[in-house]
PDB file of N, CA and C in Angstrom:
ATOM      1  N   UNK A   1      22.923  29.992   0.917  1.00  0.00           N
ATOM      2  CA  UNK A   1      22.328  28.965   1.760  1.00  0.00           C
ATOM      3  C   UNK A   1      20.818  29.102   1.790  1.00  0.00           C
ATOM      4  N   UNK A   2      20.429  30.175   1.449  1.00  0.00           N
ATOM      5  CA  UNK A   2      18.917  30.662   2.261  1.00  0.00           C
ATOM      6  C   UNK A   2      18.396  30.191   0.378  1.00  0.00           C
ATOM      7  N   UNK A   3      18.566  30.039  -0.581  1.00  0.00           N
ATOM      8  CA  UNK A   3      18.527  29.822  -2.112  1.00  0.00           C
ATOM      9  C   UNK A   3      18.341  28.432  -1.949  1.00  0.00           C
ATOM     10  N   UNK A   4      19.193  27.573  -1.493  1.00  0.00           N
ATOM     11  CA  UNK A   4      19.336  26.315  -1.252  1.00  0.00           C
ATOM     12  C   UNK A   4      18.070  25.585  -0.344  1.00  0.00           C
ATOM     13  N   UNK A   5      17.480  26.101   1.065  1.00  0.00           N
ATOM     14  CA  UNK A   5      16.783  25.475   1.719  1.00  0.00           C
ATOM     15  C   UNK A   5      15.842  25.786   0.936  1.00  0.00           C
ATOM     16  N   UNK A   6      15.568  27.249   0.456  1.00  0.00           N
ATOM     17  CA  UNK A   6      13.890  27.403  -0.488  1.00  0.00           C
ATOM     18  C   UNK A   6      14.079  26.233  -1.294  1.00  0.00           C
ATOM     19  N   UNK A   7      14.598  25.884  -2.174  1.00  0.00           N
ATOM     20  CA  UNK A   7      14.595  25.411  -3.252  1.00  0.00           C
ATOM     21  C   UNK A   7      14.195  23.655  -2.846  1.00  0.00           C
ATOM     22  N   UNK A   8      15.036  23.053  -1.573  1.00  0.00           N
ATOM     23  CA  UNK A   8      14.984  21.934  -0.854  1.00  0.00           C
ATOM     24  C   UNK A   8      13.305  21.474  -0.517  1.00  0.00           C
ATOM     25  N   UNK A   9      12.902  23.033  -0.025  1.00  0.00           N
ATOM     26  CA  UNK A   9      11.508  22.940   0.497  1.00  0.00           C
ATOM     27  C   UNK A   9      10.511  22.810  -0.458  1.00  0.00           C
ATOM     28  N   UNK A  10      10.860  23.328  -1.551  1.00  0.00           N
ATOM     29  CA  UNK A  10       9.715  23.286  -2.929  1.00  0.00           C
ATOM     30  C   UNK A  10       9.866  22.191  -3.699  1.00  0.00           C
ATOM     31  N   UNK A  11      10.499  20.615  -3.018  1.00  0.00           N
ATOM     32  CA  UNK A  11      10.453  19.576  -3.742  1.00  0.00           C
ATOM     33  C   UNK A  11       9.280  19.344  -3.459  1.00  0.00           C
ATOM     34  N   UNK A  12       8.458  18.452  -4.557  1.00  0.00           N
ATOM     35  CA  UNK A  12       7.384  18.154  -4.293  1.00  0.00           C
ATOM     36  C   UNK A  12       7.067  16.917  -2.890  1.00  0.00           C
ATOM     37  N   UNK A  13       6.309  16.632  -2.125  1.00  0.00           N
ATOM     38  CA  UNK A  13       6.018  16.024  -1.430  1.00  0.00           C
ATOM     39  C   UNK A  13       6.625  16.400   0.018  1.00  0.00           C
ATOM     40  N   UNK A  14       7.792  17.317   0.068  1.00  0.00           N
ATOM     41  CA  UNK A  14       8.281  17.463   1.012  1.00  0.00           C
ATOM     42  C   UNK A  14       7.592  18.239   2.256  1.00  0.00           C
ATOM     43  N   UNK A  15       6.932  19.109   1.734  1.00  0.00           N
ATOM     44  CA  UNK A  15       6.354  20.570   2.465  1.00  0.00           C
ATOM     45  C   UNK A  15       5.246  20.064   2.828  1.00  0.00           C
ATOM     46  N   UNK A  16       4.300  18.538   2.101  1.00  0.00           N
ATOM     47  CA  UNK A  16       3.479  18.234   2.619  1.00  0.00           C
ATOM     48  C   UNK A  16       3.067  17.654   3.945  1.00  0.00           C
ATOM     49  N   UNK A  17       2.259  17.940   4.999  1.00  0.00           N
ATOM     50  CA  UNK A  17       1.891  16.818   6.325  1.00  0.00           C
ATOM     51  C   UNK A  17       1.545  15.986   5.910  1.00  0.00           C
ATOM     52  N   UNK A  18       1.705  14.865   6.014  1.00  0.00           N
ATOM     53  CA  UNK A  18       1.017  13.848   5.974  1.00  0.00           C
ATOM     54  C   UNK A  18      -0.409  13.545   7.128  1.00  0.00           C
ATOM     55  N   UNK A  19      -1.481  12.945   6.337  1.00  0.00           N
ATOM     56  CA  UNK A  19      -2.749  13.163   6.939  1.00  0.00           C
ATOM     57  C   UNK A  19      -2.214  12.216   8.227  1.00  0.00           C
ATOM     58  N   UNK A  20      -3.270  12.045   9.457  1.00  0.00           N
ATOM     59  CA  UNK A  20      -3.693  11.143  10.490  1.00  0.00           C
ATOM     60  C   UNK A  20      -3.460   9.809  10.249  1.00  0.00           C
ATOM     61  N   UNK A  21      -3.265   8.730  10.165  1.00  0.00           N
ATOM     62  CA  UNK A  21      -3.811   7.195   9.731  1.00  0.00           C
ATOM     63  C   UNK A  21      -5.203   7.418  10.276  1.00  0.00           C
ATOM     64  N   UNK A  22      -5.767   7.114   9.307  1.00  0.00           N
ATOM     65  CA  UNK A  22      -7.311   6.451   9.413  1.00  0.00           C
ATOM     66  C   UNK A  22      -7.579   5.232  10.153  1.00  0.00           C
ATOM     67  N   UNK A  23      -6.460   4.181   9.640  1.00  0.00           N
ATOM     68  CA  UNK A  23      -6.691   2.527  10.122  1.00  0.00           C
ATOM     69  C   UNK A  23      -5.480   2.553  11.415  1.00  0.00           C
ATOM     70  N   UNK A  24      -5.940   1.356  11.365  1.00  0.00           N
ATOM     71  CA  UNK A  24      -4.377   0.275  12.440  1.00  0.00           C
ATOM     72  C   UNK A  24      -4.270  -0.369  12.124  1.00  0.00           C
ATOM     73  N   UNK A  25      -2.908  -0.472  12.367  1.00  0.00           N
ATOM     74  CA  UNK A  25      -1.842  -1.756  10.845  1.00  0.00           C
ATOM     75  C   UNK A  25      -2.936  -2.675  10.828  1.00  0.00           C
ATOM     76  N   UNK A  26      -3.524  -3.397  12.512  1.00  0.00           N
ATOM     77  CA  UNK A  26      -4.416  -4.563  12.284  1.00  0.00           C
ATOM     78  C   UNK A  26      -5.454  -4.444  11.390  1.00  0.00           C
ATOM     79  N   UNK A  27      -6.412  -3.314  10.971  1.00  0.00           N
ATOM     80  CA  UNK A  27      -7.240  -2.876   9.824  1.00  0.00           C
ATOM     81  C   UNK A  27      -6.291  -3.298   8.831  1.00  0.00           C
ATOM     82  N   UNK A  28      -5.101  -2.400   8.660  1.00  0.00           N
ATOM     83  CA  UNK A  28      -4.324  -2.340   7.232  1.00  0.00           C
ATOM     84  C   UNK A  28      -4.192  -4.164   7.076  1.00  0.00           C
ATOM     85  N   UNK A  29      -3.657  -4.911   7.592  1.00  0.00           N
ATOM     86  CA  UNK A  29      -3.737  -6.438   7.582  1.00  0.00           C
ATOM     87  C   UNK A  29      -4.902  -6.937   6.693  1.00  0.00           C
ATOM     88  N   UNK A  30      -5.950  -6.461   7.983  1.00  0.00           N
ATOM     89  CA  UNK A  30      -7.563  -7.268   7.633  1.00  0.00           C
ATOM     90  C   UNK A  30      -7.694  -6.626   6.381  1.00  0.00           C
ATOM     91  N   UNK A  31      -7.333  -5.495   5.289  1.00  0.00           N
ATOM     92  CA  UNK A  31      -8.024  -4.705   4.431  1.00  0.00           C
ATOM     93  C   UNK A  31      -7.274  -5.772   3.250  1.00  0.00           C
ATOM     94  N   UNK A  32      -5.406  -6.233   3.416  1.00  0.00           N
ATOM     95  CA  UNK A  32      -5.272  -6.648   2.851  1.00  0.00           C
ATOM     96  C   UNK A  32      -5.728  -8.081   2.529  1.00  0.00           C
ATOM     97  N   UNK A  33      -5.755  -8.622   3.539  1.00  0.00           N
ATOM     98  CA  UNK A  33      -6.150  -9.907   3.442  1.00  0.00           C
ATOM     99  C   UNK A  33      -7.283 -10.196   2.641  1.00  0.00           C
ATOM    100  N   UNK A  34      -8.377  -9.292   2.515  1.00  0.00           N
ATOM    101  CA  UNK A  34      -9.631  -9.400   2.272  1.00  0.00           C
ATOM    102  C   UNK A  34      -8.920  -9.392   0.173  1.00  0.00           C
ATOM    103  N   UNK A  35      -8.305  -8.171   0.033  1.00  0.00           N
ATOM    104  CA  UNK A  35      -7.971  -8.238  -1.157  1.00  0.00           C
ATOM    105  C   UNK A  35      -7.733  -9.303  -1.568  1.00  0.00           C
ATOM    106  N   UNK A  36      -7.501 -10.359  -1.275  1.00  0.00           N
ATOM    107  CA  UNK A  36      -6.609 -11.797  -1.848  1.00  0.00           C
ATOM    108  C   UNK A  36      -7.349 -12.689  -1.281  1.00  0.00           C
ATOM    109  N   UNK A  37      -8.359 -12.523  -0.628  1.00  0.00           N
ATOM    110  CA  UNK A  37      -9.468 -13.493   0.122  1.00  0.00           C
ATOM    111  C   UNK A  37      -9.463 -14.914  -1.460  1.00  0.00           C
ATOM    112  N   UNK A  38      -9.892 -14.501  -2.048  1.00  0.00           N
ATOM    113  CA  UNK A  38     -10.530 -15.240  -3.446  1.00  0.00           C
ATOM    114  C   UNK A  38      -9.247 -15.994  -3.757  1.00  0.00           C
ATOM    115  N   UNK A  39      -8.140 -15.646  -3.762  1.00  0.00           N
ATOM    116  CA  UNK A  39      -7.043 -16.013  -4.727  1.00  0.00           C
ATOM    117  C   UNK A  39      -6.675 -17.363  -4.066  1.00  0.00           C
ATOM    118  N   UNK A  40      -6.534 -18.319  -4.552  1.00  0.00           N
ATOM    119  CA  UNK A  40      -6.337 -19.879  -3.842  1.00  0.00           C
ATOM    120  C   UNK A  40      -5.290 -20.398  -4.761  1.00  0.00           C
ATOM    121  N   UNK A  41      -4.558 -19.658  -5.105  1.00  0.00           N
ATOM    122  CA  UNK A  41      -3.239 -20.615  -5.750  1.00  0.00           C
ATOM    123  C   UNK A  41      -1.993 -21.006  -4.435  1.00  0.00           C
ATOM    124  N   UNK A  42      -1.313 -21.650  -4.836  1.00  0.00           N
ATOM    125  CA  UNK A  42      -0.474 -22.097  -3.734  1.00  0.00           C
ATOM    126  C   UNK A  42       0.376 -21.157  -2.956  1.00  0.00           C
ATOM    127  N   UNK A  43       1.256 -19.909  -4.091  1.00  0.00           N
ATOM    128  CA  UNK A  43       2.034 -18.908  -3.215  1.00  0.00           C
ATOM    129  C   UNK A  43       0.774 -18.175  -2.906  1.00  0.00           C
ATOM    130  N   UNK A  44      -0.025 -18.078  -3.198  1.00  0.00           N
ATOM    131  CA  UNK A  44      -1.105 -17.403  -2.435  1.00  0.00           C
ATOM    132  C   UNK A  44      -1.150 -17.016  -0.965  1.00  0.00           C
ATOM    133  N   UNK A  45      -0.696 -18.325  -0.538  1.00  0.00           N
ATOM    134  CA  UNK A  45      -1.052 -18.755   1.240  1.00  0.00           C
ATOM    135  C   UNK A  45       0.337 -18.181   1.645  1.00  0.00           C
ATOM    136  N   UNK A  46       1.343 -18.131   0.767  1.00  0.00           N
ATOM    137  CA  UNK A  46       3.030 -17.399   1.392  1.00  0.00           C
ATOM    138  C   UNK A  46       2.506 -15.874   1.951  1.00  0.00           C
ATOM    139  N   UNK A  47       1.672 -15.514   0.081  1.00  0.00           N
ATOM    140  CA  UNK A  47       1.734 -13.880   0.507  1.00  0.00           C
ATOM    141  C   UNK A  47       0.481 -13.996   1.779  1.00  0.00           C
ATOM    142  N   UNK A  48      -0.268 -14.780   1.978  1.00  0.00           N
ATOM    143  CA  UNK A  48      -1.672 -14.654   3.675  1.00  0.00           C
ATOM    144  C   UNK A  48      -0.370 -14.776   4.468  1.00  0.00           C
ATOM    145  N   UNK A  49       1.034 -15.497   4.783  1.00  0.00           N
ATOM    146  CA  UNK A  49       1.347 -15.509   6.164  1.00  0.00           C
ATOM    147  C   UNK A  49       2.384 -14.337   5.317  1.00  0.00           C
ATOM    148  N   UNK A  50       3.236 -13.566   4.857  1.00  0.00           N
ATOM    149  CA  UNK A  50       3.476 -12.225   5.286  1.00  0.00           C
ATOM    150  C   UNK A  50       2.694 -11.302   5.505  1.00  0.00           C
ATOM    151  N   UNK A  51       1.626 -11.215   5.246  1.00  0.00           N
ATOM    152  CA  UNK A  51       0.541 -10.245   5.926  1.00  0.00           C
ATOM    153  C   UNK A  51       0.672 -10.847   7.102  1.00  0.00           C
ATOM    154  N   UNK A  52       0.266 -11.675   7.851  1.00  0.00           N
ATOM    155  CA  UNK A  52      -0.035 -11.939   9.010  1.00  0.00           C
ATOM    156  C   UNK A  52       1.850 -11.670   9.564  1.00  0.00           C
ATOM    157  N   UNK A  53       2.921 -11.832   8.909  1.00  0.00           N
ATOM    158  CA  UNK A  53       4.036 -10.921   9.827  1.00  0.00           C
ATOM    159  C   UNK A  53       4.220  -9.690   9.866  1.00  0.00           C
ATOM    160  N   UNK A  54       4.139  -9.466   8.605  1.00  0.00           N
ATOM    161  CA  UNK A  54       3.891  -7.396   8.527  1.00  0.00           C
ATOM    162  C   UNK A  54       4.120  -6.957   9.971  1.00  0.00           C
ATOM    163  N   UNK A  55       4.581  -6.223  10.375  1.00  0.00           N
ATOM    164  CA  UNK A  55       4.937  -5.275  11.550  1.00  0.00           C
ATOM    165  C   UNK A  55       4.090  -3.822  11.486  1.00  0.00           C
ATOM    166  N   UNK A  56       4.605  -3.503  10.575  1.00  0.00           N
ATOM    167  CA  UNK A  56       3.968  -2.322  10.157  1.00  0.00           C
ATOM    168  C   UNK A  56       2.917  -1.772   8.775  1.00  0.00           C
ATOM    169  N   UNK A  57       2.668  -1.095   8.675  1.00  0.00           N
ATOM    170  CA  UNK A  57       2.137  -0.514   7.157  1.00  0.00           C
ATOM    171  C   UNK A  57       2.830  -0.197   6.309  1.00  0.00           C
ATOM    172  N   UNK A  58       4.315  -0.086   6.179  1.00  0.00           N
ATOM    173  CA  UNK A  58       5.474   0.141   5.230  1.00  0.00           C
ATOM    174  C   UNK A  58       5.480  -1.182   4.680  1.00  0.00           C
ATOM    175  N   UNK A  59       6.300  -2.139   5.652  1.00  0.00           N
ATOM    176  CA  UNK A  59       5.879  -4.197   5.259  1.00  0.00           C
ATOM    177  C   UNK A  59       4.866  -4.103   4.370  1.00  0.00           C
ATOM    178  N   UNK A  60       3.577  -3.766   4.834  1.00  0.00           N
ATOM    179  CA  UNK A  60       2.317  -3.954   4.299  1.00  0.00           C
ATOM    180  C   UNK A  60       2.268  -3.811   2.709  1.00  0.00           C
ATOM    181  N   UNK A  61       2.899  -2.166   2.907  1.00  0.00           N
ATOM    182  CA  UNK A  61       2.713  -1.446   1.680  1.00  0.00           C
ATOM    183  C   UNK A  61       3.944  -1.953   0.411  1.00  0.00           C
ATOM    184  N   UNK A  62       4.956  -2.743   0.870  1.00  0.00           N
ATOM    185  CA  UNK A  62       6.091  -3.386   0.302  1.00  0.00           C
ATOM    186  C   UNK A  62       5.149  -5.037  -0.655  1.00  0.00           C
ATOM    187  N   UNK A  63       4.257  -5.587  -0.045  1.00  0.00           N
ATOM    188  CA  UNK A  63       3.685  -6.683  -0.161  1.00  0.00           C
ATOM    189  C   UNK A  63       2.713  -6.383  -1.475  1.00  0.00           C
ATOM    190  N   UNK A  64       2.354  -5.447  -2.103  1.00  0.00           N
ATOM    191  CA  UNK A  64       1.551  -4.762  -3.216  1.00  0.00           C
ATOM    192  C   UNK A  64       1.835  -5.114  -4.241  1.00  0.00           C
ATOM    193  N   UNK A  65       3.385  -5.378  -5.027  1.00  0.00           N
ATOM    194  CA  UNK A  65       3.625  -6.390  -6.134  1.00  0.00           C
ATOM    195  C   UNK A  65       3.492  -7.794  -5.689  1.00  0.00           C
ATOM    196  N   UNK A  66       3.355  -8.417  -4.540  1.00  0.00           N
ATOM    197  CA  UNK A  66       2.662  -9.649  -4.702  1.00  0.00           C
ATOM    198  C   UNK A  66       0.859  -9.658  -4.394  1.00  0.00           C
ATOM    199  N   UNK A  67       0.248  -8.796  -3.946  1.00  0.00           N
ATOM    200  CA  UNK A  67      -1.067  -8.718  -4.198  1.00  0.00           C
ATOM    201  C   UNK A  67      -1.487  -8.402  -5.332  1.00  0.00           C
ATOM    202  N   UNK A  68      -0.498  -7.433  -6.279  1.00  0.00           N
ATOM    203  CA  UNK A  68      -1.147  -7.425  -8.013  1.00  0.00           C
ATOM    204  C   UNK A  68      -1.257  -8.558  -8.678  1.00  0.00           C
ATOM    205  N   UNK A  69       0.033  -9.260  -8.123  1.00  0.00           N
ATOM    206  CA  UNK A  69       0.428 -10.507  -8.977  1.00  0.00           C
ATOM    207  C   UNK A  69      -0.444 -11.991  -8.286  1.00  0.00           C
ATOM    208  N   UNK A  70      -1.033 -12.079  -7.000  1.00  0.00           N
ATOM    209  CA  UNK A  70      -1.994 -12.962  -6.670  1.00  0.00           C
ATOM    210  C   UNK A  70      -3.263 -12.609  -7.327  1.00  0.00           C
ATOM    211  N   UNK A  71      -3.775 -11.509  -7.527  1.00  0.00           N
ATOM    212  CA  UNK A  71      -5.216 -10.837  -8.067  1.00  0.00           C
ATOM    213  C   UNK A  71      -5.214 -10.956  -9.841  1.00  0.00           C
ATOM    214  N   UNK A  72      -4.143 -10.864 -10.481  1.00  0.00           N
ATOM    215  CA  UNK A  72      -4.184 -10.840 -11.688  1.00  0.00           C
ATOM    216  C   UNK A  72      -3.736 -12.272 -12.113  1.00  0.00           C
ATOM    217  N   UNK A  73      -2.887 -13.156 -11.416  1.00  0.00           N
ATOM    218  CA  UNK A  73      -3.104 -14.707 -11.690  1.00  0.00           C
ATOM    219  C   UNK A  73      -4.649 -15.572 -11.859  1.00  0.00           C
ATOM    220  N   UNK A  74      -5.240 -14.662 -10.421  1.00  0.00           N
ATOM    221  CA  UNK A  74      -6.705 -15.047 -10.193  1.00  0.00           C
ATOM    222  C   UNK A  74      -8.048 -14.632 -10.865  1.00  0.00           C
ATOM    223  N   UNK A  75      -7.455 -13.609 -11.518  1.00  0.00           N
ATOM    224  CA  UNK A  75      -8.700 -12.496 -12.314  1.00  0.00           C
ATOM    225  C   UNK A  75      -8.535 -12.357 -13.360  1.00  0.00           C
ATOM    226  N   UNK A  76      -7.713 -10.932 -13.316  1.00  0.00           N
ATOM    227  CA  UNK A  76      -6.680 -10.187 -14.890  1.00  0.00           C
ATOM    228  C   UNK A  76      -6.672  -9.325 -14.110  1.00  0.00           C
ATOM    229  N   UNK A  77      -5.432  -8.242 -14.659  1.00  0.00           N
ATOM    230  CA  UNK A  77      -4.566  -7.066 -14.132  1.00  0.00           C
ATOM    231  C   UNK A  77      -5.478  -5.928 -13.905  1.00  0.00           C
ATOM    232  N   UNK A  78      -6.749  -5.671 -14.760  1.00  0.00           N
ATOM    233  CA  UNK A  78      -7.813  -4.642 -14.471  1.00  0.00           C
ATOM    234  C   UNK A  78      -8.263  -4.587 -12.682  1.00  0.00           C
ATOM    235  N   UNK A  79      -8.607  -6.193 -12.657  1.00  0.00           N
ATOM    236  CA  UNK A  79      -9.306  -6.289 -11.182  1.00  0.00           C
ATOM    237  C   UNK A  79      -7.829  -5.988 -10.276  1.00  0.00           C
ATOM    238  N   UNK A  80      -6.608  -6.455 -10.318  1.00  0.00           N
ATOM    239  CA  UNK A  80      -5.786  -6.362  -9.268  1.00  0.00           C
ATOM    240  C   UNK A  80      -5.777  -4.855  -9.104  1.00  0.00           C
ATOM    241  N   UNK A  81      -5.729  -3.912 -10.358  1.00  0.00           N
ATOM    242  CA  UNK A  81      -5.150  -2.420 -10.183  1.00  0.00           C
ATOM    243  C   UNK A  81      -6.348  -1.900  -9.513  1.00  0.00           C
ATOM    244  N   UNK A  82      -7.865  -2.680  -9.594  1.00  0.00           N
ATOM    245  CA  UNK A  82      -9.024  -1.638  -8.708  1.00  0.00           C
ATOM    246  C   UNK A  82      -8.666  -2.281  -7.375  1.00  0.00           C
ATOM    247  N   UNK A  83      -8.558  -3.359  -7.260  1.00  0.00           N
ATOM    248  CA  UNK A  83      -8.440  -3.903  -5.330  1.00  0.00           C
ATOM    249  C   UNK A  83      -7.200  -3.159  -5.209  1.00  0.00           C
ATOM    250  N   UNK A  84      -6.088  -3.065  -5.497  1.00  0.00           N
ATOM    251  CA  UNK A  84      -4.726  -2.053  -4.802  1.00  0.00           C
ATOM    252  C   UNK A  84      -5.540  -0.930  -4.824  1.00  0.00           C
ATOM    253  N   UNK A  85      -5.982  -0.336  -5.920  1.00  0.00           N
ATOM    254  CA  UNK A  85      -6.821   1.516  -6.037  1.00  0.00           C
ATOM    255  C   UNK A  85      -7.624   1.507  -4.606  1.00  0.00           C
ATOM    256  N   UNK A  86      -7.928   0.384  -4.188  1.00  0.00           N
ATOM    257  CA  UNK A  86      -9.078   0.737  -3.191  1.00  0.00           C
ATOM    258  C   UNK A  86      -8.485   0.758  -1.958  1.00  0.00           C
ATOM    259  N   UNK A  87      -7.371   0.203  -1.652  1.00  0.00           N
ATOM    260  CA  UNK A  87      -6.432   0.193  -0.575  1.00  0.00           C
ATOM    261  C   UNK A  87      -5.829   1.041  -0.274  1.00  0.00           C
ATOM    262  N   UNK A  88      -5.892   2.022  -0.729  1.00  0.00           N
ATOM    263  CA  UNK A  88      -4.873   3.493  -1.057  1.00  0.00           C
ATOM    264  C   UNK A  88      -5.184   4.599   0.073  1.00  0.00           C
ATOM    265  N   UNK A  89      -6.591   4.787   0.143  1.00  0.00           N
ATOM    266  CA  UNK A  89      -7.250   5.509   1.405  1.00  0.00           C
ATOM    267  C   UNK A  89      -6.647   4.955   2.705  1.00  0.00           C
ATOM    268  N   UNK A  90      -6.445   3.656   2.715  1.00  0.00           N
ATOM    269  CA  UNK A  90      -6.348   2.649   3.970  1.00  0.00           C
ATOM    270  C   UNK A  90      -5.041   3.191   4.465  1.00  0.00           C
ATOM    271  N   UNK A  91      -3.936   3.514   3.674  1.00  0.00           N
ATOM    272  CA  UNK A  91      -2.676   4.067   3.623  1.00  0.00           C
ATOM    273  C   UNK A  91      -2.338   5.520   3.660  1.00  0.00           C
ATOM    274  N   UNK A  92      -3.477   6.136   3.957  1.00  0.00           N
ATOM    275  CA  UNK A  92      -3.000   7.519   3.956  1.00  0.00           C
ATOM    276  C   UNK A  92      -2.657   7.860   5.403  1.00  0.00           C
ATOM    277  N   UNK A  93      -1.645   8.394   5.880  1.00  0.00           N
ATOM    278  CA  UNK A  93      -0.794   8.739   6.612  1.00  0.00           C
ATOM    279  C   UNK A  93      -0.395   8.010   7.434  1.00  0.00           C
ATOM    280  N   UNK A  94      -0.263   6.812   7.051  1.00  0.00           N
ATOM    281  CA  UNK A  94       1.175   5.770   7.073  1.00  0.00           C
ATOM    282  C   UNK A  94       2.397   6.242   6.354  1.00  0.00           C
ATOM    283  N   UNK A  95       2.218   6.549   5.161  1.00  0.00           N
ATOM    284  CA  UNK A  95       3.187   6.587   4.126  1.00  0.00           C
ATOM    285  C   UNK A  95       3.444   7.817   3.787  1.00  0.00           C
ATOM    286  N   UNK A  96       4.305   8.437   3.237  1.00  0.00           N
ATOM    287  CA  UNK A  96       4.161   9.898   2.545  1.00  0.00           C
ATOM    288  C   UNK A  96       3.574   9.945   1.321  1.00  0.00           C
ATOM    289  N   UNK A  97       2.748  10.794   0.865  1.00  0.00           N
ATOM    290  CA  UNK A  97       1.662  11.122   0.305  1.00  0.00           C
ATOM    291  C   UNK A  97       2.158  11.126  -1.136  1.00  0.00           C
ATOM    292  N   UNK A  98       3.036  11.081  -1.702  1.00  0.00           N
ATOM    293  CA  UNK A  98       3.863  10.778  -2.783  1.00  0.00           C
ATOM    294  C   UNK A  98       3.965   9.080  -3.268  1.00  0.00           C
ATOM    295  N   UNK A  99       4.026   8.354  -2.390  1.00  0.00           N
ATOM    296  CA  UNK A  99       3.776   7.155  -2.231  1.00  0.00           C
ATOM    297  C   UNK A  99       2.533   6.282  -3.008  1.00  0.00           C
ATOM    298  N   UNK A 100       1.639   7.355  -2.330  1.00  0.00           N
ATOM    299  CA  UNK A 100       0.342   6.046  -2.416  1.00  0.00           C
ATOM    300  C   UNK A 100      -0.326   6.936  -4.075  1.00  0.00           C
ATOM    301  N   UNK A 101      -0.113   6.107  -5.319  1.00  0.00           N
ATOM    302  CA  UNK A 101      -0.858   6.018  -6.383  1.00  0.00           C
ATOM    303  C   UNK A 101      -1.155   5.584  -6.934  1.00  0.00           C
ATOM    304  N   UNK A 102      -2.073   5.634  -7.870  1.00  0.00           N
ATOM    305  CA  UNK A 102      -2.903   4.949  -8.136  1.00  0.00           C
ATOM    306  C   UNK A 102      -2.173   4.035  -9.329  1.00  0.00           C
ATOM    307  N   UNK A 103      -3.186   2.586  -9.790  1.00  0.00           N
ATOM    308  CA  UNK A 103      -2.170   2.643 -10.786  1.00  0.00           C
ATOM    309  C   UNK A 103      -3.215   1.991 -12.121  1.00  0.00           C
TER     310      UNK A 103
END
């Protein structure tokens, strides 16, 4: 048994704390919103009102394949992967630390 919990504990991400949140969901909102500020295609305005339902920063953080995919309709895939890259801080200890990477 005592073989078993070591081994449980040395998964990666597990043993880690997760930091403080820095933001509040309402930051995490405003940070996203700003990401997609530019993007004016029609589902555009779907993904502005699930941000504005988001509950939490998990919601939030679920909404990220449609912010790649509003930013790279509007840009190309380079600019969507730096606006998500930059959102990543915004998410630290909301999420477990395994979670938030880069891409």
């Amino acid at each position: 048994m005592g073989a078993l919990m070591k081994w449980l504990n040395s998964l990666p991400g597990e043993s880690e704390a997760p930091a403080a949140p820095q933001s509040s969901v309402g930051e995490l909102r405003q940070r996203c919103l700003a990401a997609i500020a530019d993007c004016t295609r029609l589902n555009d305005h779907r993904i502005r009102a699930q941000i504005g339902r988001a509950g939490n920063a998990q919601q939030l953080w679920q909404l990220r394949s449609d912010f790649y995919q509003a930013i790279s309709r509007q840009h190309c895939e380079a600019e969507a992967a730096r606006r998500l890259n930059e959102l990543l801080p915004a998410f630290e200890g909301w999420l477990p630390p395994g979670a938030l990477r880069r891409l």
